[in-house]
PDB file of N, CA and C in Angstrom:
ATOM      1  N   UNK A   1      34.289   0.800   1.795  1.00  0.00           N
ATOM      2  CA  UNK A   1      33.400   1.537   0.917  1.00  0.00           C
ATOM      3  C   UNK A   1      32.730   0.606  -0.095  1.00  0.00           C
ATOM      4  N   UNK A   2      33.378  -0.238  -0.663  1.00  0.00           N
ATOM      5  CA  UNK A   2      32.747  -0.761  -1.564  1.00  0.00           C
ATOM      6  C   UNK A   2      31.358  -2.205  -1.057  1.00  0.00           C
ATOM      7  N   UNK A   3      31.900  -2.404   0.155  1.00  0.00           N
ATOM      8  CA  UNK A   3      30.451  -2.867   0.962  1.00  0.00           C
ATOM      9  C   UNK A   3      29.194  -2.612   1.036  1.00  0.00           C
ATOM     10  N   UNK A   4      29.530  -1.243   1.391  1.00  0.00           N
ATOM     11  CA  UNK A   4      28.677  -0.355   1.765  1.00  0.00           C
ATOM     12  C   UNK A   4      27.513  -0.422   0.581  1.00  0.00           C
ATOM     13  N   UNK A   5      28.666  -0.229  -0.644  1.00  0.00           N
ATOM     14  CA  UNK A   5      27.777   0.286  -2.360  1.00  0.00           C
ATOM     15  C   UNK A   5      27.187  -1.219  -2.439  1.00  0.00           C
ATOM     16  N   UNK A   6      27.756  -2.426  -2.130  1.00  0.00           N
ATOM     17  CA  UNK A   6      27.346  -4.238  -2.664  1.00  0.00           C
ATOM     18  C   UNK A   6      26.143  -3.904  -1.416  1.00  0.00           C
ATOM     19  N   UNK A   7      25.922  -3.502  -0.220  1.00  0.00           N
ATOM     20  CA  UNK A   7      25.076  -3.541   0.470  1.00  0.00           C
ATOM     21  C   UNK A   7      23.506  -2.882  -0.097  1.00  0.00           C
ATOM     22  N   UNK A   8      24.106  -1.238  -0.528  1.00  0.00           N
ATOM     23  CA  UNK A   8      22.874  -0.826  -1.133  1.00  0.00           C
ATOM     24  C   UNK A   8      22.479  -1.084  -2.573  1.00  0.00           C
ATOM     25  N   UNK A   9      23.183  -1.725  -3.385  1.00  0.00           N
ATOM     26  CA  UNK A   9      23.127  -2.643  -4.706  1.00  0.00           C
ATOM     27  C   UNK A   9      21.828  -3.625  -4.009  1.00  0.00           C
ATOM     28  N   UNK A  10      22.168  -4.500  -3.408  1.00  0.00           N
ATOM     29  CA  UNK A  10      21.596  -5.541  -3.046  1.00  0.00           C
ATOM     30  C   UNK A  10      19.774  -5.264  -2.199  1.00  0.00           C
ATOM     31  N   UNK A  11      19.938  -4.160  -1.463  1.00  0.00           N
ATOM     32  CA  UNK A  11      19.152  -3.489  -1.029  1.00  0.00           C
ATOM     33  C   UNK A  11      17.891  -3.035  -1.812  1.00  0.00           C
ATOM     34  N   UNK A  12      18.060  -2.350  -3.107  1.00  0.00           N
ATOM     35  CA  UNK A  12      17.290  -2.094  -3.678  1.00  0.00           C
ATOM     36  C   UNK A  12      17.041  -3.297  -4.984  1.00  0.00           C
ATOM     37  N   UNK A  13      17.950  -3.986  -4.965  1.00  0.00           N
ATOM     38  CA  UNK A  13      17.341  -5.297  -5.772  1.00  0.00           C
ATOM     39  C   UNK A  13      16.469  -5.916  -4.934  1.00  0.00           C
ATOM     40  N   UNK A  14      16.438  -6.196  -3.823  1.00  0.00           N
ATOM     41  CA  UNK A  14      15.322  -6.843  -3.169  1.00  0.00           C
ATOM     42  C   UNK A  14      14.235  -6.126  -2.831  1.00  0.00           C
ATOM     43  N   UNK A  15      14.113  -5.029  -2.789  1.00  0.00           N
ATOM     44  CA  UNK A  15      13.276  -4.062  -2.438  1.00  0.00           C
ATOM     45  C   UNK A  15      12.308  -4.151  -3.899  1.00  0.00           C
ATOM     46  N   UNK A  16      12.967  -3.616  -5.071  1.00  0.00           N
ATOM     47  CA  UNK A  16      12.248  -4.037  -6.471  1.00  0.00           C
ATOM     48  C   UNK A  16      11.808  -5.050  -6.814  1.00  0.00           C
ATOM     49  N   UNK A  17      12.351  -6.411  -6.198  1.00  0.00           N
ATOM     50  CA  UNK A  17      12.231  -7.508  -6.931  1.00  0.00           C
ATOM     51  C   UNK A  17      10.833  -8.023  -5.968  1.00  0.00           C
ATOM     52  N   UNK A  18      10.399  -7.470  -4.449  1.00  0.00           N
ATOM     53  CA  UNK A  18       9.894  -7.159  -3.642  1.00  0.00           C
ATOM     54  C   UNK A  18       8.294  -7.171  -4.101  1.00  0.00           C
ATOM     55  N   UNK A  19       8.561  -5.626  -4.676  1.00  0.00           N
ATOM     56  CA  UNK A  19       7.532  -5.103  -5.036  1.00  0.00           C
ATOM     57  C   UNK A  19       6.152  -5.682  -6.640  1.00  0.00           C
ATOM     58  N   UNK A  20       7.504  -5.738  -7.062  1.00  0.00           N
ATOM     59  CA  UNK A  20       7.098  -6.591  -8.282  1.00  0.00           C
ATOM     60  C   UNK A  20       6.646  -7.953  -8.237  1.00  0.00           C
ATOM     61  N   UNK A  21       7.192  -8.698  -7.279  1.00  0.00           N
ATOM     62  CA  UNK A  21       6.268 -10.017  -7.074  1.00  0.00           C
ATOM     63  C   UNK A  21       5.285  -9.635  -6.349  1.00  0.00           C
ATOM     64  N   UNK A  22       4.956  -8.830  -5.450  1.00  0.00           N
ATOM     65  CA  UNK A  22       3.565  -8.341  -5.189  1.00  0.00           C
ATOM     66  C   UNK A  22       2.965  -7.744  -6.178  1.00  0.00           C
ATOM     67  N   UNK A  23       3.153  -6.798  -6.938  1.00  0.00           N
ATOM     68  CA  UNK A  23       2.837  -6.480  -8.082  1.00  0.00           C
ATOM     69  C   UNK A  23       2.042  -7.934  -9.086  1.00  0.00           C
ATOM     70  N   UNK A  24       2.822  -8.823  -9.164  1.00  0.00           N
ATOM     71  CA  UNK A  24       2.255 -10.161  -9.859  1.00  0.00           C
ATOM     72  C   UNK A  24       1.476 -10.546  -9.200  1.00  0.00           C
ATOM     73  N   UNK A  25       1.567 -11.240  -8.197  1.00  0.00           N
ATOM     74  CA  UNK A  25       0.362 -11.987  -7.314  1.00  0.00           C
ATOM     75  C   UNK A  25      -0.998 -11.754  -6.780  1.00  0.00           C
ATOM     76  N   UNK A  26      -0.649 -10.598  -6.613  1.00  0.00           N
ATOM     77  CA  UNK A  26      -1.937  -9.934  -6.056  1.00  0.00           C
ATOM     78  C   UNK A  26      -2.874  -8.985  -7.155  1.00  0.00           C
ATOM     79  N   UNK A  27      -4.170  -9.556  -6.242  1.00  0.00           N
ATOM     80  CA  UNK A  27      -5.496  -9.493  -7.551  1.00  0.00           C
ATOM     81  C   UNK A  27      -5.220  -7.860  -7.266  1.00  0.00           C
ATOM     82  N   UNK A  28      -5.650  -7.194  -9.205  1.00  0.00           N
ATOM     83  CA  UNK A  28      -6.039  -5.434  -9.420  1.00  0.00           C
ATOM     84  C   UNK A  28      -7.270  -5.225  -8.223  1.00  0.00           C
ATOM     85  N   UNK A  29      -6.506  -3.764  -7.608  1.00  0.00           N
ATOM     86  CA  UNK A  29      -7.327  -2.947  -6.653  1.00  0.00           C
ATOM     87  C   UNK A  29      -8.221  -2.176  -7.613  1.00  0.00           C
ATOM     88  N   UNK A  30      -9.685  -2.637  -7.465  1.00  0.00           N
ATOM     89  CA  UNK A  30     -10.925  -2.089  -7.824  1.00  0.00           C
ATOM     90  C   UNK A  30     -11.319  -0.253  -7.110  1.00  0.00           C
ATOM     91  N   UNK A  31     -10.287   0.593  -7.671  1.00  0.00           N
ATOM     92  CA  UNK A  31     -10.593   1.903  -7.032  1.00  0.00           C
ATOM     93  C   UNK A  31     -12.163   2.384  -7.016  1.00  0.00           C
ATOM     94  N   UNK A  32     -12.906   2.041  -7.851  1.00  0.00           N
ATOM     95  CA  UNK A  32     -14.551   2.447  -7.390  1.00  0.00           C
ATOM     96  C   UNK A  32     -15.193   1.498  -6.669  1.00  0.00           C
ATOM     97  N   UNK A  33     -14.751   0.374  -5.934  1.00  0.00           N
ATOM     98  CA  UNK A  33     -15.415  -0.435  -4.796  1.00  0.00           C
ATOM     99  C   UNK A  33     -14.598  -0.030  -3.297  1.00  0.00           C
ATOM    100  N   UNK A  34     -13.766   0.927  -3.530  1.00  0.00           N
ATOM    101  CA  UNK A  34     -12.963   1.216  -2.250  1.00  0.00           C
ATOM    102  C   UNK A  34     -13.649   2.479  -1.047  1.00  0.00           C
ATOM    103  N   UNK A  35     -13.978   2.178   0.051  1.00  0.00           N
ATOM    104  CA  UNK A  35     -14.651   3.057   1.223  1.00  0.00           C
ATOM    105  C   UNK A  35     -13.993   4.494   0.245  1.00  0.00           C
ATOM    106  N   UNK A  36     -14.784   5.251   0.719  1.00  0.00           N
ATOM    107  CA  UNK A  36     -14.488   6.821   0.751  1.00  0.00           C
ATOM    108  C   UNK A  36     -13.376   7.556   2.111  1.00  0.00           C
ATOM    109  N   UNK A  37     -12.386   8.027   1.912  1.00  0.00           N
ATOM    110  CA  UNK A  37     -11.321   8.237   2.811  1.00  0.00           C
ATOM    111  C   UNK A  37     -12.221   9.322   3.323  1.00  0.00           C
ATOM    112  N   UNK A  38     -12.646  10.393   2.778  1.00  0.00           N
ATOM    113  CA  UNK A  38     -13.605  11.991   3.383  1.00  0.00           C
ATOM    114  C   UNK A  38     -14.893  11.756   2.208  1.00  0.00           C
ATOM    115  N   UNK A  39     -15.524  11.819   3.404  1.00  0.00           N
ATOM    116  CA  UNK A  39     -17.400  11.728   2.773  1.00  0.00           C
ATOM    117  C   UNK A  39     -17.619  13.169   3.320  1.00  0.00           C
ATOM    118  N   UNK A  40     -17.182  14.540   3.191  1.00  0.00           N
ATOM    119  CA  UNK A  40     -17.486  15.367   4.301  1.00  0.00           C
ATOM    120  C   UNK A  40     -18.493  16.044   3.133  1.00  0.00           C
ATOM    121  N   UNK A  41     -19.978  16.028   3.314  1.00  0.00           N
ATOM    122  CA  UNK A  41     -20.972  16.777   2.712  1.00  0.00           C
ATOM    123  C   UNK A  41     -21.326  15.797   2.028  1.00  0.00           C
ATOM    124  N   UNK A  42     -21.426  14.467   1.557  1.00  0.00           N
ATOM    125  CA  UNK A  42     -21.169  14.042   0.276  1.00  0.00           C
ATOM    126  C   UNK A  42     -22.769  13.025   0.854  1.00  0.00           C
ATOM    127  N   UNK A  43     -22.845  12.896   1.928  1.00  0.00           N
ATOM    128  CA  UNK A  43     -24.046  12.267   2.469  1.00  0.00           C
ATOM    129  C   UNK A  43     -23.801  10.462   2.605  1.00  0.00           C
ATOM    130  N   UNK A  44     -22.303  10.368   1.941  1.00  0.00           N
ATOM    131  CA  UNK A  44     -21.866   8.828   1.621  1.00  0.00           C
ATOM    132  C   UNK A  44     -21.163   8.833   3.322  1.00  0.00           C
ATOM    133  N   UNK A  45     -22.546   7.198   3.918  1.00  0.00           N
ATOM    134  CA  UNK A  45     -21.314   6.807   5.279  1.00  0.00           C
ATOM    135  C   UNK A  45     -20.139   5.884   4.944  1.00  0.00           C
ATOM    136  N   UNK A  46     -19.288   6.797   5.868  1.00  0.00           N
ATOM    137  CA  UNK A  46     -17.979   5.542   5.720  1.00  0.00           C
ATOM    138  C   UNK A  46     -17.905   4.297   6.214  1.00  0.00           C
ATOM    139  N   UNK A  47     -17.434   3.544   5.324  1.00  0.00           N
ATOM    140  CA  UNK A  47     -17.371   2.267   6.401  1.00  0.00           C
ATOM    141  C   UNK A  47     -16.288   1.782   6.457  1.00  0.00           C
ATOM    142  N   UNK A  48     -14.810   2.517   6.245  1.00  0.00           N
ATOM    143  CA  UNK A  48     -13.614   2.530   6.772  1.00  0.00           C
ATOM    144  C   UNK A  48     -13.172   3.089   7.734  1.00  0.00           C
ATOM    145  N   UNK A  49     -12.454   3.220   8.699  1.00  0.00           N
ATOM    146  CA  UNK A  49     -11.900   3.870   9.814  1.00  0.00           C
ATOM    147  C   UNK A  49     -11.138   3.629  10.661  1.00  0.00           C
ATOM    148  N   UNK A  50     -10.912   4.026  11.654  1.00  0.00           N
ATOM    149  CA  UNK A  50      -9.660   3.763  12.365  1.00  0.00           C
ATOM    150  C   UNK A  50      -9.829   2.294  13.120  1.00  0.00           C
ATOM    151  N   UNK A  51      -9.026   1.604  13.458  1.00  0.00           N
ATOM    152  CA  UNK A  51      -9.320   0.109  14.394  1.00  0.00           C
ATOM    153  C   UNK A  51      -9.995   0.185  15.473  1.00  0.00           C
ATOM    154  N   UNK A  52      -9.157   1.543  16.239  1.00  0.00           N
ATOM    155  CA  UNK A  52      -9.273   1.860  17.877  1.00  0.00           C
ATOM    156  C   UNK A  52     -10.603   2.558  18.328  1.00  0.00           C
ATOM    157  N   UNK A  53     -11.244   3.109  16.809  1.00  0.00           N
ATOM    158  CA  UNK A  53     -12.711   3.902  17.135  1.00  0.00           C
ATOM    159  C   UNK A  53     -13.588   2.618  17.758  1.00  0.00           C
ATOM    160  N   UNK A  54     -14.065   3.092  19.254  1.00  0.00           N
ATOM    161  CA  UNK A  54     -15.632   2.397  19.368  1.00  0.00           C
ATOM    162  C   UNK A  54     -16.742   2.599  17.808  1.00  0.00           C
ATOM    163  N   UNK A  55     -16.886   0.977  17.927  1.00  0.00           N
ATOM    164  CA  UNK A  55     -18.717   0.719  16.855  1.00  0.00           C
ATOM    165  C   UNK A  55     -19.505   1.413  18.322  1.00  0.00           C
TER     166      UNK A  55
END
């Protein structure tokens, strides 16, 4: 039992410690330069989408 707990101790320290150095390194996401997920009416084309769609 007490493995188990040093296993998920350890688990979520790396998982946090994880996130947070991505958190540091990587440049702020500009949310008003990001594609539109649903343009539905909006007259805006997307220019995000799936990989597998034919251009």
């Amino acid at each position: 039992m007490r493995r188990t707990a040093l296993n998920r101790w350890i688990f979520w320290l790396v998982l946090i410690g994880f996130v947070a150095w991505d958190f540091g390194v990587s440049a702020p996401v500009n949310l008003r330069m990001e594609p539109p997920i649903f343009a539905a009416g909006s007259g805006v084309t997307l220019s995000g989408g799936h990989c597998a769609r034919p251009k």
